[in-house]
Structures are given as C-alpha cells and as structure tokens.
Protein backbone atom coordinates (compact mmCIF):
# COMPACT_ATOMS: atom_id res chain seq x y z
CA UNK A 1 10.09 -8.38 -26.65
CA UNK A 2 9.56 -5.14 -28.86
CA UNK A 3 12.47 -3.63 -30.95
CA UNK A 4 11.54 -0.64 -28.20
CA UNK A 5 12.72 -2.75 -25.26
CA UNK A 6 15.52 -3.96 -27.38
CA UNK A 7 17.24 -0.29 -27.12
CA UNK A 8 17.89 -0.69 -23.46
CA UNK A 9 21.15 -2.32 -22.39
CA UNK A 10 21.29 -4.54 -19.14
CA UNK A 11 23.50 -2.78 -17.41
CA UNK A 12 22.33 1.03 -18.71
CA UNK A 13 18.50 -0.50 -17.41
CA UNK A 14 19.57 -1.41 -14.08
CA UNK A 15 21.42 2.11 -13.45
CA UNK A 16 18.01 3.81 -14.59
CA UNK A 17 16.06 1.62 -12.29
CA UNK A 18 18.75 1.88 -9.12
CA UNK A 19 17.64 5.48 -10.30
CA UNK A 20 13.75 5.48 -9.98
CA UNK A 21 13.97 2.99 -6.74
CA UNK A 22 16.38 5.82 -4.97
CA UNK A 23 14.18 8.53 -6.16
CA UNK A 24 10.73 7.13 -5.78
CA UNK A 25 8.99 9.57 -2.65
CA UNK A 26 5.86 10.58 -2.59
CA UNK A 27 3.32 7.70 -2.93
CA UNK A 28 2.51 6.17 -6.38
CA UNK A 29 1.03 8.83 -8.54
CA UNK A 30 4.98 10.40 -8.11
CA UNK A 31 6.64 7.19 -8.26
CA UNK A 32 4.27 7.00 -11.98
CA UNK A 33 5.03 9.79 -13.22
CA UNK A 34 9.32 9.64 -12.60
CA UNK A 35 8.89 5.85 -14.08
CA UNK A 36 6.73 7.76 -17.18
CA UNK A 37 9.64 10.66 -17.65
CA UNK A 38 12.64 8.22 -17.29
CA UNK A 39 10.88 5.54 -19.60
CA UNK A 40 8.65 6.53 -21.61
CA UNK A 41 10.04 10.47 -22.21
CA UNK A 42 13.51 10.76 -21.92
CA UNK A 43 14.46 6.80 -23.03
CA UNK A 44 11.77 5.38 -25.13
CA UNK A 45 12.23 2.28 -23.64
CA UNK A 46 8.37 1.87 -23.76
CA UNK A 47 5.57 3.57 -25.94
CA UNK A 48 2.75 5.72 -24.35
CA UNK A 49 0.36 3.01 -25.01
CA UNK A 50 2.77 0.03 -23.60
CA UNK A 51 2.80 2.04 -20.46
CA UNK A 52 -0.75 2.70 -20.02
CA UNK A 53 -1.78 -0.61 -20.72
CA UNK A 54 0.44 -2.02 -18.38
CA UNK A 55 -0.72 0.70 -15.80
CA UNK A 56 -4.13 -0.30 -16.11
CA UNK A 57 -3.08 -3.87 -15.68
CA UNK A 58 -1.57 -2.95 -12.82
CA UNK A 59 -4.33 -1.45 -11.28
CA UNK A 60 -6.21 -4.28 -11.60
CA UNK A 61 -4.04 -6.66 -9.40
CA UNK A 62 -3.77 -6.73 -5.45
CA UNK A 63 -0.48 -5.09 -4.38
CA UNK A 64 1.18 -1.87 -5.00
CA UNK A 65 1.05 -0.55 -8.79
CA UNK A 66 3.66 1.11 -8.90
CA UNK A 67 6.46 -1.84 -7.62
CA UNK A 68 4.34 -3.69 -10.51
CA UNK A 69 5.01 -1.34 -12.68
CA UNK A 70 8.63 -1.03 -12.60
CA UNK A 71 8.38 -4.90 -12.58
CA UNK A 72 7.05 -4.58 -15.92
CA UNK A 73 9.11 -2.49 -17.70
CA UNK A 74 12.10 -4.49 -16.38
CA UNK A 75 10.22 -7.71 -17.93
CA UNK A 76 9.39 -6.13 -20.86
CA UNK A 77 13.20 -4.49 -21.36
CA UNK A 78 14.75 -7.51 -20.26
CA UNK A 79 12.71 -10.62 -19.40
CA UNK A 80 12.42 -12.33 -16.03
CA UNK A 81 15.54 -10.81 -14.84
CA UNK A 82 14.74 -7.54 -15.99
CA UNK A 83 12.12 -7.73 -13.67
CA UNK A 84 13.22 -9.53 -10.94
CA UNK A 85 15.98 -6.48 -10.90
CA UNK A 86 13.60 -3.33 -11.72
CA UNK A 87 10.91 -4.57 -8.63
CA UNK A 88 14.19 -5.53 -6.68
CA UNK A 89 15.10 -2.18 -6.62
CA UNK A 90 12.31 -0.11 -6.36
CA UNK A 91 11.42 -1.70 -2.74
CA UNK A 92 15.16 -2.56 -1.60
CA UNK A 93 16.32 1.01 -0.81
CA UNK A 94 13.09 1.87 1.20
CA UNK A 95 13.04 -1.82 3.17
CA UNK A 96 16.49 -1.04 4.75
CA UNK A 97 15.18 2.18 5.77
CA UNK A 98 12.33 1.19 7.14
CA UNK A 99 14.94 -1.59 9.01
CA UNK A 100 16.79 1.58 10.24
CA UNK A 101 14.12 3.26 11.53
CA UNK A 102 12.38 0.29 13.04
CA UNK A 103 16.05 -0.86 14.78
CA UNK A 104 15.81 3.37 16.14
CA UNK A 105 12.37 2.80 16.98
CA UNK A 106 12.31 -0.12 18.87
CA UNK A 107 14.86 1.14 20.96
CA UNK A 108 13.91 4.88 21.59
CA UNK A 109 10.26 4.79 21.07
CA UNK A 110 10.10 4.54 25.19
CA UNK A 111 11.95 8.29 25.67
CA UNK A 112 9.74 11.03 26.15
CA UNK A 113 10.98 13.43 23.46
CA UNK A 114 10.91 10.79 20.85
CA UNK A 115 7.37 10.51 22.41
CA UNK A 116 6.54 14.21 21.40
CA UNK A 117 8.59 13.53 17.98
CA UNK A 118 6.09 11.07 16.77
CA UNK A 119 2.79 13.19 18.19
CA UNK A 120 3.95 15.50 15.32
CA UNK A 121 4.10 12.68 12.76
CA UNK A 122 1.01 11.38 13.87
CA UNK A 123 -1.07 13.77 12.86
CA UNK A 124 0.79 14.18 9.49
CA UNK A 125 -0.70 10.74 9.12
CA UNK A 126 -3.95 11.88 9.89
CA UNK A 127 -3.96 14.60 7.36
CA UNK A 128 -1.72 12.75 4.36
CA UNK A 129 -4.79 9.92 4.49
CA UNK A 130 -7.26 12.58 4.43
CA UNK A 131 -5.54 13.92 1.28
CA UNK A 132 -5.39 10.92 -0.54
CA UNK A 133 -9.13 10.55 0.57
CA UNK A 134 -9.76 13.42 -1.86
CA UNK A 135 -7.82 12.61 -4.70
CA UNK A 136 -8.74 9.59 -4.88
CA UNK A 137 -12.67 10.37 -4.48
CA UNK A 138 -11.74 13.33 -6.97
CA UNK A 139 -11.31 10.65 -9.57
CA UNK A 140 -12.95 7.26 -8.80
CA UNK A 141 -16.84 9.03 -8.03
CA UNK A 142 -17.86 9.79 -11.49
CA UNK A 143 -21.47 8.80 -11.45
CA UNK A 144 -25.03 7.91 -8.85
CA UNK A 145 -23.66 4.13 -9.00
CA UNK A 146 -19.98 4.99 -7.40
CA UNK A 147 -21.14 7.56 -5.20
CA UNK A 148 -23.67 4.77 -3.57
CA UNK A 149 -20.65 1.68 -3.60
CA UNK A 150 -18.24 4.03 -1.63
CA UNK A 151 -20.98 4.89 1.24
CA UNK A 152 -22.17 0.81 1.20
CA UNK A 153 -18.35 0.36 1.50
CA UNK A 154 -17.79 2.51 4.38
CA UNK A 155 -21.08 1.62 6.59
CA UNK A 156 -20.09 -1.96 5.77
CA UNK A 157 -16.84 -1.85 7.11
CA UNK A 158 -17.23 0.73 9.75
CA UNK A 159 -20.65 -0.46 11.21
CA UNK A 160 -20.56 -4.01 10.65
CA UNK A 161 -17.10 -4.73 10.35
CA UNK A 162 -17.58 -6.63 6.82
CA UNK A 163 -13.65 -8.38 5.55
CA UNK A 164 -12.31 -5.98 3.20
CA UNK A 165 -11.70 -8.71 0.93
CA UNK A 166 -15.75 -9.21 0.92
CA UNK A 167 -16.34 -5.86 -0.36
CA UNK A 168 -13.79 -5.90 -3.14
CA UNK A 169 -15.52 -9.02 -4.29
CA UNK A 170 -18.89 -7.51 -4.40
CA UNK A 171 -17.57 -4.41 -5.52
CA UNK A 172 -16.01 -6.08 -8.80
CA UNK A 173 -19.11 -8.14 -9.41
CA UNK A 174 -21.13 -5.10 -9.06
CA UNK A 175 -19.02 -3.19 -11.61
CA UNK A 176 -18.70 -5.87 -13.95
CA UNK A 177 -22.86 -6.63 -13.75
CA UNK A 178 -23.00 -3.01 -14.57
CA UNK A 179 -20.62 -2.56 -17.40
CA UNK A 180 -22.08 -1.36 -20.36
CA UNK A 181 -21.85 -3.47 -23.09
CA UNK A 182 -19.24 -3.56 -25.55
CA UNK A 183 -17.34 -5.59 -27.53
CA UNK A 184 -13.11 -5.79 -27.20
CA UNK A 185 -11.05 -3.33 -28.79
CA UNK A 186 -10.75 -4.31 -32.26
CA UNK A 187 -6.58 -3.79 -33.41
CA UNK A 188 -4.45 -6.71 -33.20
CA UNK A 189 -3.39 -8.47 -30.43
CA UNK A 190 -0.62 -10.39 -30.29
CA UNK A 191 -0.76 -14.39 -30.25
CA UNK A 192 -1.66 -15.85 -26.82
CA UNK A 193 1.63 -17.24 -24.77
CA UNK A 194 1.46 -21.09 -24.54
CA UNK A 195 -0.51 -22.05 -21.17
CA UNK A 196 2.66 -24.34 -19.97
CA UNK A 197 4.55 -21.45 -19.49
CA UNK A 198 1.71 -19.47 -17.38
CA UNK A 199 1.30 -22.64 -15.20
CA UNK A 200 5.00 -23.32 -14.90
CA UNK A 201 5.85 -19.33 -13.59
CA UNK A 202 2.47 -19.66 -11.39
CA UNK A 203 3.95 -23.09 -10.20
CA UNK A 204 7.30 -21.96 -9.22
CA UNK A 205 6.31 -18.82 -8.01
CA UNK A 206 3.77 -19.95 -5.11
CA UNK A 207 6.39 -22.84 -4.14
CA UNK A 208 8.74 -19.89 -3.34
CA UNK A 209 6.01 -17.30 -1.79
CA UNK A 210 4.81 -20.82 0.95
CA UNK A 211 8.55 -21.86 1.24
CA UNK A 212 9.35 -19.59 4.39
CA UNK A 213 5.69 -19.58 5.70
CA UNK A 214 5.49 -23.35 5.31
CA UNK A 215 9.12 -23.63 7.13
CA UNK A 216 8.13 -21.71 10.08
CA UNK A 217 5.13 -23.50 10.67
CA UNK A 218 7.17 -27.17 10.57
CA UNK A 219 9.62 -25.54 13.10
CA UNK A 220 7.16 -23.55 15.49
CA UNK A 221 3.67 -23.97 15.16
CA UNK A 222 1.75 -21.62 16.42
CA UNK A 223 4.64 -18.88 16.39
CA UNK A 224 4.76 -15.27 15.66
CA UNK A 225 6.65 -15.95 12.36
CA UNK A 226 4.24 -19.00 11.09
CA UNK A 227 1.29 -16.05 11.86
CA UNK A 228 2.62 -13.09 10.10
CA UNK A 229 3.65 -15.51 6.92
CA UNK A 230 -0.18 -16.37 7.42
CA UNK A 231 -1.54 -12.87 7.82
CA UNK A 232 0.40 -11.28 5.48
CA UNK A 233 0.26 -13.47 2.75
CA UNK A 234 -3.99 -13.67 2.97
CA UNK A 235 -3.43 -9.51 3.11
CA UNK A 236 -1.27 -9.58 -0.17
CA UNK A 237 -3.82 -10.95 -1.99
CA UNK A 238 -6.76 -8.40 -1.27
CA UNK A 239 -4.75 -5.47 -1.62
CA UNK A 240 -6.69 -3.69 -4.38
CA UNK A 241 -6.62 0.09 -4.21
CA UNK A 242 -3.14 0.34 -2.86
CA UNK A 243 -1.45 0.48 0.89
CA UNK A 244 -3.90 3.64 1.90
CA UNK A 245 -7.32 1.20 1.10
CA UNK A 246 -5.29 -2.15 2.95
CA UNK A 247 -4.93 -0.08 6.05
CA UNK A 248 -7.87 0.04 7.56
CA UNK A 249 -8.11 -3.65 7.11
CA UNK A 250 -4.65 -4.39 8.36
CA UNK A 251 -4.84 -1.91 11.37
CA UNK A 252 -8.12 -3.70 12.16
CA UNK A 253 -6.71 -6.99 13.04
CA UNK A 254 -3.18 -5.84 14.08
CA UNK A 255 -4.48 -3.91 16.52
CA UNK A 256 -7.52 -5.09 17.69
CA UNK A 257 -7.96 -8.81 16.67
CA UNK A 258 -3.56 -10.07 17.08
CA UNK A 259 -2.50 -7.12 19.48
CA UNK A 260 0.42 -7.31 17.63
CA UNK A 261 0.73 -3.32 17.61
CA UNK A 262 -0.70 0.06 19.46
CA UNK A 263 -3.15 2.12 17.38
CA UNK A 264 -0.59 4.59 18.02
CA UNK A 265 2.37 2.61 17.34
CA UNK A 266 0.33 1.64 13.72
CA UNK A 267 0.09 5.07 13.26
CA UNK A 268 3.90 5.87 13.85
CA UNK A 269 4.56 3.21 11.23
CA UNK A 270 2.20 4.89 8.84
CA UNK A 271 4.24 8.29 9.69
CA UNK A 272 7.65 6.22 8.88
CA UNK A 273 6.90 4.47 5.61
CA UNK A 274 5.88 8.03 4.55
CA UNK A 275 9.45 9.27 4.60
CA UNK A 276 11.25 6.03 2.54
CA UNK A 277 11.17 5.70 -1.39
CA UNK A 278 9.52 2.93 -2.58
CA UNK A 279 5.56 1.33 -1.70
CA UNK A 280 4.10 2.51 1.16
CA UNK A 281 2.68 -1.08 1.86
CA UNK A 282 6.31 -1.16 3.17
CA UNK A 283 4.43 -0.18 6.51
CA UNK A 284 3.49 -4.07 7.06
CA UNK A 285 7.67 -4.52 6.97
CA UNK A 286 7.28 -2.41 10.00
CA UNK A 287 4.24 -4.17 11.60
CA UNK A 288 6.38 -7.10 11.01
CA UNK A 289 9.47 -6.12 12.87
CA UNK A 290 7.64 -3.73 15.69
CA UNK A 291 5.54 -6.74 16.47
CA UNK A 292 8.81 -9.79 16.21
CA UNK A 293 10.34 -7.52 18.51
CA UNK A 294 7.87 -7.16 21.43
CA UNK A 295 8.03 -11.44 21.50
CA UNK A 296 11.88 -11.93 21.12
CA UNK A 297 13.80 -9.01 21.03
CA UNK A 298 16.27 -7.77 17.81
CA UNK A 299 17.03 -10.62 16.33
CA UNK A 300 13.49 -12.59 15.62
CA UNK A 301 12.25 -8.58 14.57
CA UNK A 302 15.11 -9.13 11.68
CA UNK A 303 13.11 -12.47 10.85
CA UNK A 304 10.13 -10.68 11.40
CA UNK A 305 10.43 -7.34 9.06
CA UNK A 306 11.93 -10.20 6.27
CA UNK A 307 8.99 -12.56 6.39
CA UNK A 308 6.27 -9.72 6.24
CA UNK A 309 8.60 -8.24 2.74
CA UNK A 310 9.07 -11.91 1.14
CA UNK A 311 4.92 -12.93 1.47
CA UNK A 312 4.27 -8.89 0.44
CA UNK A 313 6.49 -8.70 -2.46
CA UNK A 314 6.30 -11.93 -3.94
CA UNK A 315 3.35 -12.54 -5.05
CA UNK A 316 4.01 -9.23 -7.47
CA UNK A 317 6.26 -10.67 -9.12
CA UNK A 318 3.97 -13.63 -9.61
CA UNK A 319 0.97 -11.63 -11.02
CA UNK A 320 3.32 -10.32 -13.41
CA UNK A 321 5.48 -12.42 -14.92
CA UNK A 322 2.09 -14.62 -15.32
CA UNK A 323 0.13 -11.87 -16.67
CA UNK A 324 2.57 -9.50 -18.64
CA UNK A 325 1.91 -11.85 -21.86
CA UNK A 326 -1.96 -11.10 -21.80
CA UNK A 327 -1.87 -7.86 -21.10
CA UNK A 328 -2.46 -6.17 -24.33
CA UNK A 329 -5.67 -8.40 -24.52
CA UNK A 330 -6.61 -8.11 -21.11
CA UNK A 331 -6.69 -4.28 -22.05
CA UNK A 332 -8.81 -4.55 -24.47
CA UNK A 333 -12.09 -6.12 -22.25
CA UNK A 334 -14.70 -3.39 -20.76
CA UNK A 335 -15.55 -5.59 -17.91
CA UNK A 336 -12.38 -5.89 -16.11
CA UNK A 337 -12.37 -1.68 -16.59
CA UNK A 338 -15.64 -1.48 -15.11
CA UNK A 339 -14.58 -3.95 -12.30
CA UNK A 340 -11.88 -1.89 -11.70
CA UNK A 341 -13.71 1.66 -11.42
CA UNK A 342 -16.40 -0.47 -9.11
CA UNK A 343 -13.50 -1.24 -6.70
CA UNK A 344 -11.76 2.12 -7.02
CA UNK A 345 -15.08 3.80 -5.86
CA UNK A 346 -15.57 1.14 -3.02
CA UNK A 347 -12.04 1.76 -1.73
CA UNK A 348 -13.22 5.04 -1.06
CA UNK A 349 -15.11 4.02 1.35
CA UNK A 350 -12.89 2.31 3.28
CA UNK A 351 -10.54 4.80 3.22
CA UNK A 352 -13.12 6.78 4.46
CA UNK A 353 -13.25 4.52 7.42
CA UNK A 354 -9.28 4.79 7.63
CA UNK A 355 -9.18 8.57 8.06
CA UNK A 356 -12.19 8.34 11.01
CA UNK A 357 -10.10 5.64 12.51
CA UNK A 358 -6.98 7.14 12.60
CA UNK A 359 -8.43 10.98 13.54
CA UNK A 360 -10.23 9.56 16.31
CA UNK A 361 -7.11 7.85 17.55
CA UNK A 362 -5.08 10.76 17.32
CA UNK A 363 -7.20 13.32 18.96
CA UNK A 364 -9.32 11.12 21.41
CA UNK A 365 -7.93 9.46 24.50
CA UNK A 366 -10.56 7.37 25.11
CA UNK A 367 -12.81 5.69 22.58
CA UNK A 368 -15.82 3.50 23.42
CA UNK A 369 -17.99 1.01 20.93
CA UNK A 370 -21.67 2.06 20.59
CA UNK A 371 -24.10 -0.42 19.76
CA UNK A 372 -26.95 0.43 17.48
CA UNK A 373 -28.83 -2.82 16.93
CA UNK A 374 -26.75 -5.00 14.87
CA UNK A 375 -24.32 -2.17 14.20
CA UNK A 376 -21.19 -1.54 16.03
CA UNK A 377 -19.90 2.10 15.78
CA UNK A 378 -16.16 3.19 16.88
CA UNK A 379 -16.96 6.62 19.08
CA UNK A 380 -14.69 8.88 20.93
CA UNK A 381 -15.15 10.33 24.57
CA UNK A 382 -15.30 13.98 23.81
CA UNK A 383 -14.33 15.08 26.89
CA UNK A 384 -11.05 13.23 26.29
CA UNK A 385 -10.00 15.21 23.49
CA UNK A 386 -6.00 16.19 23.04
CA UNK A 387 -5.93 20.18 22.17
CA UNK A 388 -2.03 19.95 21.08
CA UNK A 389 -3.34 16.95 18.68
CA UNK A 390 -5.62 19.86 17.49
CA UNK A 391 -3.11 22.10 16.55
CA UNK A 392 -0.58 19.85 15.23
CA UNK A 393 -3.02 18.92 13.02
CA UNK A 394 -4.33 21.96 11.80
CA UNK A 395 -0.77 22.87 11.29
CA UNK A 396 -0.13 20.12 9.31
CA UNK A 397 -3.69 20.69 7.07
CA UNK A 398 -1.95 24.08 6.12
CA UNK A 399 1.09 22.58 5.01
CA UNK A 400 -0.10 19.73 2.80
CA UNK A 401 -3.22 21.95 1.30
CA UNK A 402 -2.14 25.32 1.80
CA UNK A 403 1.72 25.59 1.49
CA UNK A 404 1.87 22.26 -1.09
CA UNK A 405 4.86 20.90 0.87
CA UNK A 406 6.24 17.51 0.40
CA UNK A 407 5.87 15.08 3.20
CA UNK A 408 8.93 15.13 4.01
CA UNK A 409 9.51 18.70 4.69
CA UNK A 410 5.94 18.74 6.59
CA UNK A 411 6.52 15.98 8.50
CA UNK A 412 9.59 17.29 10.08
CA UNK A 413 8.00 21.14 10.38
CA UNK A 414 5.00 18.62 12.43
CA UNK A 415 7.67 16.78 14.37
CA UNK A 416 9.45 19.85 15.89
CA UNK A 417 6.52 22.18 16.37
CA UNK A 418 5.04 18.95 18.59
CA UNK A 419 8.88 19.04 20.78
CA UNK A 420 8.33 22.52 20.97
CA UNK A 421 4.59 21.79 22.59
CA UNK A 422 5.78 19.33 24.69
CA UNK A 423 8.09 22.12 26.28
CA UNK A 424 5.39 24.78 26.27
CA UNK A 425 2.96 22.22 28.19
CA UNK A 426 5.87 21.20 30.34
C-alpha cells in the first residue's frame, strides 16, 4: 500500500466510488476519464503513473477495463475490501437498472408502440457500434501489420465463422512473435508477492465463480440456468477488447446456435445497456433474464439476470486481486504491449463484423446465407429493405457525428421520431 493510498479514508473512498458507479455513462473511455479526475486530479489517491499502469493492465485482461479499474484503485486504497466495494459499485447501480428495464421489457415488449419505441433504439445501436468502430480503428491501426490482423479477423469470423476466442489467441501470439525486441524497463520494481498468496486468492476465487454454476447443474442438468453459468462463464474469459468486440461472438450463439434471444430482441438489449452507468457487458445480464424468462416466467428470469452478473463479474475480481501485486512488473515487459496492440487491431475486425451484423438486421427483413466454397457469407434480400429503418438511422448518424449528443439524449430523440413514423405509416 503507498503512503498515496494511505490518504483515503474508508468511508470518504466508498462515497467517491458510490460517486463514479452513479455517474459512470457513456462507455469506458468516459467512465476512465471521471475515475482519472476524481482519483488521480482532484484526490491524489493514485499517481499518473499508478493509474496508467494499472490501465494498461487492465487492458490486457478479458472483461471490462473499466469495472477493473475501479477494482484497482479500491485494492490499492484499501485492500481486498477496497475492491470488493469500488467494483461492487461501479456495476450495482446499472444491474438493477438493467433488472428494471428487463422486468418493463418482458412485459411490454409485445405492445405495438413499445414496438415502434425500440425501432428507434435499434438503430441507435446500429450507429453507436459503428462509432466505436472508428475510434477504436482510429487508434489500434497504426502500421501494414494491424491493418492486415483486423481484415484476417473479420473474414475469419464473418466468412468462416472462426471462435472469437481463436482469433484472440492467434492475434496475441502474432503480436508477441512480432514485438520488437527490448529489454524491461529498467527502474525498480517492487519485490515479487509470495506465490501462496496468488494461489490462495486464485483458489478461493474460482471455488466461488463454479459455486452457483456447479449447484445448478447438481439440481437440473441440462437446465437453462446450468447453460448460461456454462456460456457465460467460457464468454468471461475471452472478453478482450471490451463488451463492443464480445458481441458479435455472444450474439452469434445466442441467437443463432441457443435461440435463447431474437436478433432484434439482442439488439434492444444492446439499445438498453446503453442508457445504465456502469459496463456495457451488462447486456449479457439482459440476455440472461430475457432468455430465463421465455422458459419460466419472472421468477427463474430473477435467477437468470443473477447467474449471467455472478459468472461475468467474478472472475474480475479474480484477475485482479491475483494480478494487482505484479503489475508494476508486468508493465514493464514489451511483449505483453505488443500482444495487446495485436489483439486491439484484431478486435477491429470483429467489430467490423458486429456493425454488418447488426445493420443488416436492422434494415433487412430477410437475410439469406450465401455459400462461396468453404465460405459462408451473412447477405440481405434487398428487396426486403425497411425505408423508416433508413431514416431512423440516418437521423441518428447526425446526432452522434454531427450534433455530438450523448446517447442518452439521442436515443430518446431516435425513440420518438420512430412513434412518430409508426403514426405517419399508420
């Protein structure tokens, strides 16, 4: 613990961080910067180069960074409760939103004007993902190498449906092959934690992320729980690039492969996660519940939206408390940063493959699967396509690139000009 973490009472960190998880809208690279101003600026809880170097670290594991992040600095203020608190409450106050909504959902997503509602947040969806397309490419495409790893990433996934968790393995080994050498950062490091300790956190840590997954399998084989603890817990593992890159996967085999969901109701849950503080990977909460729901009704969707959180949110807490002790050496290695840009650049790619997917859905009604030798390629029926799915999302496109709006202010600007459509068209 540094004498900066020492400065921070208990009680004064978990205000701050009741704070950040209240205020934290607007996707990671917000929720960064208000954790930066409250932590780093206004408190000095944590130097500049404490934060970075955890941010990198952060960037390096599966799951969201941010939620790491703030699990950090409350570890690093305050130890293991520190952090169990700051993560806590960075994803508690958007997962009983997202159980609000879902409950609303669920039970008025049959009536036509909530219908025309969620046409308008649909294709907010469609142009947020495009966005973060951009900024992301913006900053991960820097050279010949991660230009050619984003388009193998996207004609891997989109034409030959490759796991996403296969081309974040080859996209780190890639990057790492390709490092240029270097040797670590020479300052000091501090001394290595005692391996025990590591093993012991890993140890308790996995015990608690089976525990529910291994109890609904001994009670119901073969249920809907015992498959989403499965699902869900593979998916929070190969989460590199945050919620946006995971989509594609996820929406893949929810939709196609499980059934679980609707392309369009995926897309609503997209559309709803947007509007909560806290992770966006929050969206699987809603998979989760949408998908409980369908089988048996209100009460297993309860069970449902808590088992997809617990096998989502738990395994953060793992990587950290394991890794926070290394991370000022782990910063210090080339390799893992050139691993890291290799995967950024890949993700591209599959976010690539996101946008098409969800574009496509939105302004197709019919789609059909082309085969092109061993290729299969996702193509819509053009004669099928929605002209009011046009608009709304040219609309939108002006408001997020044009206008700068926040989401939430475009996605309710989407949502009513869509009701006022629907009336138009009758």
């Amino acid at each position: 613990m540094s004498a900066v973490g020492q400065q921070a009472s208990f009680r004064e960190a978990l205000r701050v961080f009741a704070a950040i998880g209240l205020m934290s809208f607007g996707g990671p690279a917000a929720q960064i910067a208000l954790m930066h101003r409250a932590l780093v600026q206004e408190r000095q809880w944590l130097t500049e180069r404490q934060f970075l170097n955890a941010l990198s670290f952060c960037m390096l594991l599966p799951g969201p960074e941010a939620m790491q992040l703030a699990t950090y600095a409350g570890w690093r203020l305050h130890g293991v409760r520190g952090g169990l608190v700051a993560g806590g409450l960075f994803v508690l106050p958007g997962a009983c939103v997202i159980f609000a909504l879902g409950m609303l959902y669920v039970t008025l997503g049959s009536v036509p004007l909530v219908d025309a509602l969620f046409t308008g947040v649909q294709a907010v969806a469609v142009v947020i993902v495009v966005e973060a397309l951009i900024r992301v490419a913006r900053k991960a495409l820097g050279g010949a190498a991660h230009w050619i790893l984003a388009g193998a990433a996207f004609i891997a996934i989109y034409g030959f449906d490759v796991p996403f968790p296969a081309i974040i393995a080859v996209a780190a080994l890639c990057g790492a092959l390709l490092a240029r050498p270097g040797a670590p950062s020479a300052e000091a490091l501090p001394p290595r934690p005692p391996l025990s300790s590591t093993f012991r956190i890993i140890c308790i840590g996995l015990v608690l992320w089976a525990a529910p997954v291994l109890l609904a399998m001994a009670i119901a084989p073969g249920s809907l729980l015992a498959e989403l603890g499965i699902f869900f817990s593979k998916l929070a593992v190969v989460t590199f690039g945050g919620a946006y890159a995971v989509l594609a996967y996820m929406a893949q085999d929810v939709v196609s492969h499980f059934g679980w969901l609707t392309a369009t109701q995926m897309m609503d849950g997209l559309g709803l996660a947007e509007t909560t503080p806290g992770p966006l990977i929050l969206v699987t909460q809603f998979v989760g519940f949408v998908a409980a729901f369908q089988v048996g009704g209100l009460g297993l969707a309860v069970l449902g939206g808590l088992m997809t959180l617990w096998v989502t949110f738990v395994p953060c807490f793992i990587w950290i408390f394991a890794g926070a002790p290394y991370i000022e050496r782990l910063s210090s290695q080339p390799r893992l940063a050139a691993a890291l840009q290799a995967i950024t650049a890949a993700v591209v790619g599959v976010m690539l493959n996101l946008s098409l997917w969800f574009a496509m859905h939105v302004l197709f009604g019919r789609l059909e699967i082309a085969e092109l030798g061993p290729a299969r390629l996702l193509l819509p029926d053009l004669t099928s396509i929605s002209l009011p799915a046009v608009t709304l999302i040219l609309l939108a496109s002006g408001m997020v690139f044009g206008l700068r709006w926040p989401i939430w202010a475009t996605l309710s600007a989407s949502a009513l000009a869509a009701l006022g459509l629907s009336f138009l068209m009758g």
